[in-house]
C-alpha atoms as a PDB file:
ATOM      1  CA  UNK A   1      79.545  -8.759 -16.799  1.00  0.00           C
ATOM      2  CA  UNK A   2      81.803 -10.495 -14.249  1.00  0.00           C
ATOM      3  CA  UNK A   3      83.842  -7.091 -13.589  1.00  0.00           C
ATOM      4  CA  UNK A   4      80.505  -5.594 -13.002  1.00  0.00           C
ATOM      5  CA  UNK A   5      79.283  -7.967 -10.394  1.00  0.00           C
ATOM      6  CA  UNK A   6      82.864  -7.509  -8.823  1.00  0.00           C
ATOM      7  CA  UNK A   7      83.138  -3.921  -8.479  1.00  0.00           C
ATOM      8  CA  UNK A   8      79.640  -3.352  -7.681  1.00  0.00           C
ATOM      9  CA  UNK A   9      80.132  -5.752  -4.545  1.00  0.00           C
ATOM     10  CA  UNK A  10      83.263  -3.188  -3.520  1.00  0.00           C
ATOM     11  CA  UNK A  11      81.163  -0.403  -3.936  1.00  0.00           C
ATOM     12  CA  UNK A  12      78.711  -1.975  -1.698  1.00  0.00           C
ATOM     13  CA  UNK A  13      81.303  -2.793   0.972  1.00  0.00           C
ATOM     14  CA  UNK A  14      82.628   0.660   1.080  1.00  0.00           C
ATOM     15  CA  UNK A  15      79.497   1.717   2.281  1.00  0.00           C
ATOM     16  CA  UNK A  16      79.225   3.037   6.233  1.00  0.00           C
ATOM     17  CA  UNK A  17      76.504   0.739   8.267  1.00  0.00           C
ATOM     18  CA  UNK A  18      75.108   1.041  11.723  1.00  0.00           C
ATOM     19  CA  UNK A  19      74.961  -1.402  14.236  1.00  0.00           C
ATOM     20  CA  UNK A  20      74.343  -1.559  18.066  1.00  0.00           C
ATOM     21  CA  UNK A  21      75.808  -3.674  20.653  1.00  0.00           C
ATOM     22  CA  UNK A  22      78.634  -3.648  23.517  1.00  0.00           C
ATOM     23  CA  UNK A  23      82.181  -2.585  23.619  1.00  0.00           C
ATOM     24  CA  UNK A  24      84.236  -5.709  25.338  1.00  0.00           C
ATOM     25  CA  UNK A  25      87.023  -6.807  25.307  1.00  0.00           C
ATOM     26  CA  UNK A  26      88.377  -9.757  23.417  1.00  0.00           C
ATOM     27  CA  UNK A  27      88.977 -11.892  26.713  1.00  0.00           C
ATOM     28  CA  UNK A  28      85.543 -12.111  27.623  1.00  0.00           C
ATOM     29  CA  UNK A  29      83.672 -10.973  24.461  1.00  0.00           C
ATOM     30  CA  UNK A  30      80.006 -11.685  24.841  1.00  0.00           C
ATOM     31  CA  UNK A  31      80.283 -12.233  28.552  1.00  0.00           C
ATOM     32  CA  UNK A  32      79.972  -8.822  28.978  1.00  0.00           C
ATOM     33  CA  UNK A  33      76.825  -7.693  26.294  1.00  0.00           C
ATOM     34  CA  UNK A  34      74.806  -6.949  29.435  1.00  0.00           C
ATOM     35  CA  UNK A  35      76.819  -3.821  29.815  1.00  0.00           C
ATOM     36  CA  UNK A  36      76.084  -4.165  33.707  1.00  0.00           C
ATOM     37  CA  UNK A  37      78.288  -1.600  36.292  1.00  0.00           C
ATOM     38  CA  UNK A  38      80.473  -5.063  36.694  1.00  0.00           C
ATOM     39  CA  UNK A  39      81.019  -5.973  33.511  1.00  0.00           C
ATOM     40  CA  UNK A  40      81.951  -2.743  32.679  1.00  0.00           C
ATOM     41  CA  UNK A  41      84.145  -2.388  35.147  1.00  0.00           C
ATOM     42  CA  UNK A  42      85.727  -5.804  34.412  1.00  0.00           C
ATOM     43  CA  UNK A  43      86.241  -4.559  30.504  1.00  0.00           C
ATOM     44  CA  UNK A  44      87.890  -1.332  31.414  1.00  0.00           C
ATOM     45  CA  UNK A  45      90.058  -3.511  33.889  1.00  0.00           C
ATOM     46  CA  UNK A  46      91.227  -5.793  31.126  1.00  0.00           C
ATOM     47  CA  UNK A  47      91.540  -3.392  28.527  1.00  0.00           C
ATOM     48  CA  UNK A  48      93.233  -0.826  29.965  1.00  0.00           C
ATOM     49  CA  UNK A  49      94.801  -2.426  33.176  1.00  0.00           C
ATOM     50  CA  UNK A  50      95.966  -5.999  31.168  1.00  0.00           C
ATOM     51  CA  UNK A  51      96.223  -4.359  27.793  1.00  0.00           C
ATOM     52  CA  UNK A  52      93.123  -6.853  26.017  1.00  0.00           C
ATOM     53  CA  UNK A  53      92.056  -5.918  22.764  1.00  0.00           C
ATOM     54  CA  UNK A  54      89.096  -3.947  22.834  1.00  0.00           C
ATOM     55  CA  UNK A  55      85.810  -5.451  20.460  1.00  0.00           C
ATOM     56  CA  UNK A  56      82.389  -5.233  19.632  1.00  0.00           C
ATOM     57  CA  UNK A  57      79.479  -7.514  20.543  1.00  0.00           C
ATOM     58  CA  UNK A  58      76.768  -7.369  18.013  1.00  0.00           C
ATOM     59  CA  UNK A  59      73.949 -10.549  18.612  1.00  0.00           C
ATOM     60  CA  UNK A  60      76.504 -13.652  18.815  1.00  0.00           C
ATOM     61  CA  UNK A  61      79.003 -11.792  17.087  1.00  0.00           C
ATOM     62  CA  UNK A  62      82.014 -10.684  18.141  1.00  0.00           C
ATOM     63  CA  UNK A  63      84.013  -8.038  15.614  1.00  0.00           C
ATOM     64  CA  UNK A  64      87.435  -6.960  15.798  1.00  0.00           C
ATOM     65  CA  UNK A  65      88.509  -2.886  15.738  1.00  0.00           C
ATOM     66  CA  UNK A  66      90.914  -1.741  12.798  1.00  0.00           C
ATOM     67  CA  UNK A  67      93.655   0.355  14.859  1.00  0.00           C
ATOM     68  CA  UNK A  68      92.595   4.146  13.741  1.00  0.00           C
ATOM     69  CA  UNK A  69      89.022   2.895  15.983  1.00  0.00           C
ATOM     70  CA  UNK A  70      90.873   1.880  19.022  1.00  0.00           C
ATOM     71  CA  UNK A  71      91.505   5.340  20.666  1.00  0.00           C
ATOM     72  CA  UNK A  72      87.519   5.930  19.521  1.00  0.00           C
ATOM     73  CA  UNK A  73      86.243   3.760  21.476  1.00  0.00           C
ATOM     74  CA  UNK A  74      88.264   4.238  24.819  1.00  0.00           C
ATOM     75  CA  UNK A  75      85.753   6.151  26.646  1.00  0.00           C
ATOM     76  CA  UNK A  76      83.110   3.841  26.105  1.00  0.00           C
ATOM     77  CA  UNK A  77      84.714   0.384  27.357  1.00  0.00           C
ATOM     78  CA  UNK A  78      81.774  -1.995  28.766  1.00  0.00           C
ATOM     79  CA  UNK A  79      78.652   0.572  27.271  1.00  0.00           C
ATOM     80  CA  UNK A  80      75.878  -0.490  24.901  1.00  0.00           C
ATOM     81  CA  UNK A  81      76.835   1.959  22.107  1.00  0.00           C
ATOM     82  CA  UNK A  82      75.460   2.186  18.264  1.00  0.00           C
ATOM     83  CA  UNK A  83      78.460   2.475  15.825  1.00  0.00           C
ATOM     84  CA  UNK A  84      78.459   3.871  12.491  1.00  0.00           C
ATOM     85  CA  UNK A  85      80.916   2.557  10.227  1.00  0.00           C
ATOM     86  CA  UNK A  86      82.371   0.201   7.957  1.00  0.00           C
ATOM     87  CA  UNK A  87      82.448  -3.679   7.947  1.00  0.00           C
ATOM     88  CA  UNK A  88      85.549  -5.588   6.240  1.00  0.00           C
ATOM     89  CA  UNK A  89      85.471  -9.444   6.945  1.00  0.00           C
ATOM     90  CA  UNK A  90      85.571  -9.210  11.034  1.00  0.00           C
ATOM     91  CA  UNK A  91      87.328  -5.943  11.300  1.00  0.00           C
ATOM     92  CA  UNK A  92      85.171  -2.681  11.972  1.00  0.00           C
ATOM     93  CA  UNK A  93      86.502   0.956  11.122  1.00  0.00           C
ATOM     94  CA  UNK A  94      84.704   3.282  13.216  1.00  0.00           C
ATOM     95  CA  UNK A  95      83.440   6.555  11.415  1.00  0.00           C
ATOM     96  CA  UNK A  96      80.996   7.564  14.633  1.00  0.00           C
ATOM     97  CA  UNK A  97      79.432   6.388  18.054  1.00  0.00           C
ATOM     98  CA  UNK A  98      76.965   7.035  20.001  1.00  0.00           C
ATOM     99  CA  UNK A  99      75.605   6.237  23.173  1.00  0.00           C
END
């Protein structure tokens, strides 16, 4: 029964999930979930002028990108996107976005 429970909650995290919010960067994070001209501006600055990890701001959360997601989500530094994916722990592997 035990191995049961177990593998069915892999199964369940293997899963792709959908969730909307703003692509930041990890210096500011949730300064910047108003996706303004600025704060855009200010992400793609940090990101790819200082070299700041890129993230996600979902509600008060703010998730980490797994490396194959990076280059994904270059073009849309500082936008209000919807991403469709999957979750591990704080990490997010990017399967699709959208604008």
């Amino acid at each position: 029964m035990r191995k049961t429970v177990i593998l069915t909650l892999i199964a369940l995290t293997s899963f792709a999930a959908e969730w909307t919010g703003t692509i930041s960067d990890a210096g500011c994070g949730a300064k910047h979930a108003a996706a303004t001209e600025k704060d855009m501006k200010c992400v793609q600055g940090c990101v790819k002028g200082k070299g700041a990890e890129p993230v996600f701001v979902v509600g008060d959360k703010v998730l980490k990108f797994d490396q194959a997601s990076k280059p994904k989500v270059m073009e849309h530094l500082g936008h209000k996107v919807t991403i469709t994916g999957k979750l591990e722990g704080d990490t997010i592997s990017v399967d699709q976005i959208k604008m």
